[in-house]
Structures are given as structure tokens and as C-alpha cells.
N, C-alpha and C. Protein backbone atom coordinates (compact mmCIF):
# COMPACT_ATOMS: atom_id res chain seq x y z
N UNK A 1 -229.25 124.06 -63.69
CA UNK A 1 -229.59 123.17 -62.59
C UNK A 1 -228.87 121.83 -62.75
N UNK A 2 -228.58 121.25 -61.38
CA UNK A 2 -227.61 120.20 -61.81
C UNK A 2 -228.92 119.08 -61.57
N UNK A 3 -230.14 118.76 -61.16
CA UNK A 3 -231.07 117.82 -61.23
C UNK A 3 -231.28 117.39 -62.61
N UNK A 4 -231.14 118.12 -63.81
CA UNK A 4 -231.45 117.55 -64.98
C UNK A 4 -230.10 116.60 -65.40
N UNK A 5 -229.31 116.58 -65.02
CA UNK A 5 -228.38 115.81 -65.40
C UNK A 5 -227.93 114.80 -64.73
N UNK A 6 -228.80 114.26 -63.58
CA UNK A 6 -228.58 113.40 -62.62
C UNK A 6 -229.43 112.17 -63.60
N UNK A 7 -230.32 112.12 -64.27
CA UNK A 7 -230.51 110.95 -65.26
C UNK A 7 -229.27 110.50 -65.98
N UNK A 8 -228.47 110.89 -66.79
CA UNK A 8 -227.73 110.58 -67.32
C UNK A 8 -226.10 109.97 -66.38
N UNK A 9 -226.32 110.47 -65.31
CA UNK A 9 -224.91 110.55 -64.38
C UNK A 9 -225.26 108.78 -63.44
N UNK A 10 -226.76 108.62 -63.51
CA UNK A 10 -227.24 107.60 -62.96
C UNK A 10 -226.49 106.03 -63.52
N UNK A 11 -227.08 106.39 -64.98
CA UNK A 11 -227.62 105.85 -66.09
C UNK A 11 -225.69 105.63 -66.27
N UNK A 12 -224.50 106.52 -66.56
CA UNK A 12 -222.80 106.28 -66.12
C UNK A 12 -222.98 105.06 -64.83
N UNK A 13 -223.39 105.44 -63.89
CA UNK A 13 -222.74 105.12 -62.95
C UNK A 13 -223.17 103.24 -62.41
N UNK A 14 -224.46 102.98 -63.25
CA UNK A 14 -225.16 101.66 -63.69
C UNK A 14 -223.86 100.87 -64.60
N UNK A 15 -223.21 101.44 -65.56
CA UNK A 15 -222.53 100.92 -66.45
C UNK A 15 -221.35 100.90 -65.78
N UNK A 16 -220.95 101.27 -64.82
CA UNK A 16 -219.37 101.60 -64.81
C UNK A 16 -219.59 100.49 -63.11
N UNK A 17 -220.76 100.41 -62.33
CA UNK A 17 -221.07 99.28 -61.52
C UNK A 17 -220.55 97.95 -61.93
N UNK A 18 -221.60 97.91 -63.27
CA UNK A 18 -222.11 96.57 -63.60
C UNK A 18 -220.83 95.97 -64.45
N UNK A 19 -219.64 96.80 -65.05
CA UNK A 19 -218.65 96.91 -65.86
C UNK A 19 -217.66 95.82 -64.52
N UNK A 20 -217.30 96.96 -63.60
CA UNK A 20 -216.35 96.78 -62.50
C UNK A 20 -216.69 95.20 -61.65
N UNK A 21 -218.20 95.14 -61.06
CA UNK A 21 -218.64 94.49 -60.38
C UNK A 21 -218.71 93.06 -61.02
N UNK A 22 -219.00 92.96 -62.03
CA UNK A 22 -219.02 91.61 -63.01
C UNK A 22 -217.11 90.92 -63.30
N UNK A 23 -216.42 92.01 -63.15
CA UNK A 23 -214.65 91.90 -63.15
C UNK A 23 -214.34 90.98 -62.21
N UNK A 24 -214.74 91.59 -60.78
CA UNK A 24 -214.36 90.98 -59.70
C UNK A 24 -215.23 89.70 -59.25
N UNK A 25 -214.45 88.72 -58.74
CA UNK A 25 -214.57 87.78 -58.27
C UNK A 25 -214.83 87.14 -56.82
N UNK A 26 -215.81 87.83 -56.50
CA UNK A 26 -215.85 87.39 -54.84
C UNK A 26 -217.37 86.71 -54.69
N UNK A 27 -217.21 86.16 -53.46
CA UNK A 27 -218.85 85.47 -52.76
C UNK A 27 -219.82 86.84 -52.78
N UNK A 28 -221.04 86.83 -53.06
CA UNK A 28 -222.41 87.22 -53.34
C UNK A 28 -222.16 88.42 -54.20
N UNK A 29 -220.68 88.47 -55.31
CA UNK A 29 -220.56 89.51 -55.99
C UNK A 29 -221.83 90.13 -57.08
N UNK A 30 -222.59 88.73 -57.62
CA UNK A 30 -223.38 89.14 -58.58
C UNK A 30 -225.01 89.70 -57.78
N UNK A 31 -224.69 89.20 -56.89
CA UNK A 31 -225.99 89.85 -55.98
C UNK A 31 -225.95 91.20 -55.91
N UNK A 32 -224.64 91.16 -55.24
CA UNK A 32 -224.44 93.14 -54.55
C UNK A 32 -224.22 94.02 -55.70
N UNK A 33 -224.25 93.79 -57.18
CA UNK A 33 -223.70 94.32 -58.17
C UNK A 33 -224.96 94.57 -59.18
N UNK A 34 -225.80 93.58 -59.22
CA UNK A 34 -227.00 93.85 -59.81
C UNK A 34 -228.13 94.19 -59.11
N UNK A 35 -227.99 94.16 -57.35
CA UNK A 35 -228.82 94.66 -56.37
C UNK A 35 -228.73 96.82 -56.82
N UNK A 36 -226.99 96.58 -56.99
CA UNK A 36 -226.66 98.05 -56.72
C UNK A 36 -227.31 99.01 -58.03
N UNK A 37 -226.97 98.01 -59.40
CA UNK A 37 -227.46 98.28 -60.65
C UNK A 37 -228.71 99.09 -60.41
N UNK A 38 -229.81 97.97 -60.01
CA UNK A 38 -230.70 98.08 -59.96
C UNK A 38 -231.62 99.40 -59.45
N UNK A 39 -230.89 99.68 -57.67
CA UNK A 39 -231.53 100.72 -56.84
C UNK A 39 -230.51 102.19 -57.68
N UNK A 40 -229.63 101.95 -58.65
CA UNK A 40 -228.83 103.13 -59.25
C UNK A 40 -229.90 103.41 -60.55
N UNK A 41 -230.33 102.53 -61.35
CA UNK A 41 -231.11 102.48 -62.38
C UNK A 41 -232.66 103.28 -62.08
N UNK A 42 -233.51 102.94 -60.93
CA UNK A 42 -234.78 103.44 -60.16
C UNK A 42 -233.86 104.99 -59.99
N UNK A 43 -232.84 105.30 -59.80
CA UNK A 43 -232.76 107.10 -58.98
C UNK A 43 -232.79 107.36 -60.18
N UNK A 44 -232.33 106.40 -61.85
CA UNK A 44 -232.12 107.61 -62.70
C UNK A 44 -233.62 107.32 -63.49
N UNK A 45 -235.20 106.76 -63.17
CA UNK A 45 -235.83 106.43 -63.84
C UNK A 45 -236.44 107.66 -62.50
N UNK A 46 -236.45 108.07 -61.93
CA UNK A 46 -237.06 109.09 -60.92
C UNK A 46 -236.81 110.44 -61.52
N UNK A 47 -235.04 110.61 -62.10
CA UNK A 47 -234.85 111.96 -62.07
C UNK A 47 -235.06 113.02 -63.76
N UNK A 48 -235.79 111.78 -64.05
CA UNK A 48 -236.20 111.89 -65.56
C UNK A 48 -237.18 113.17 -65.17
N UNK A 49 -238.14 113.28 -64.34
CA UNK A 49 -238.73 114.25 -64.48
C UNK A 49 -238.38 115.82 -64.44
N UNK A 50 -237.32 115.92 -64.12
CA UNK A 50 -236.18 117.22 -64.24
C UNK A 50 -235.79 117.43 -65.57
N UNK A 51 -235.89 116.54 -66.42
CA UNK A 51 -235.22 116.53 -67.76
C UNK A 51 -236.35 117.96 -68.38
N UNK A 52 -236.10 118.78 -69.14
CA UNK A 52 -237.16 119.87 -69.50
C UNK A 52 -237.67 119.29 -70.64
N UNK A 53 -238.80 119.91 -71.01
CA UNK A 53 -239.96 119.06 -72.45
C UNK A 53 -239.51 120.34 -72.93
N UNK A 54 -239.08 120.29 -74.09
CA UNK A 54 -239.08 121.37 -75.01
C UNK A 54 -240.11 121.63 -75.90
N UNK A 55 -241.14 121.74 -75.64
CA UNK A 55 -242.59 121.83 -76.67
C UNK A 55 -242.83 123.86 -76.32
């Protein structure tokens, strides 16, 4: 299933935002960059429950 691996792909795509977005230099960059962080960080704190419990 590809849902269990959407935590981790989230959790990339937070770092590679916040990496790029902090580079560039424009008007309300740190807004739209830690706004984006943010609502990218919540999909991968959601898709945790797909992750399987191995017990």
C-alpha cells in the first residue's frame, strides 16, 4: 500500500519546502513557506495512522 509511506514522503517534502523556501528571497516568502511547512507537516501527522503496529 502506498498510504503507509505517505508519512515519511510528507515529512521529505516539509524539508525540501522549508530548505528551498528559506533560499529565496521575495515579499511574504517566510509566511507562504512556513504556512506551507506547516499544512505539509498536519497531512504527515494524519497519515501516521497507516503506518502498521507490529505487535
Amino acid at each position: 500500500m502506498m498510504k503507509r509511506y505517505l508519512t515519511s514522503i510528507f515529512l521529505l517534502l516539509t524539508a525540501i519546502i522549508l530548505f528551498v523556501g528559506l533560499r529565496l528571497d521575495f515579499r511574504w516568502g517566510g509566511i507562504a513557506t512556513w504556512g506551507l511547512a506547516v499544512i505539509s507537516l498536519i497531512f504527515a501527522a494524519y497519515f501516521t495512522k497507516y503506518i502498521p503496529n507490529e505487535k
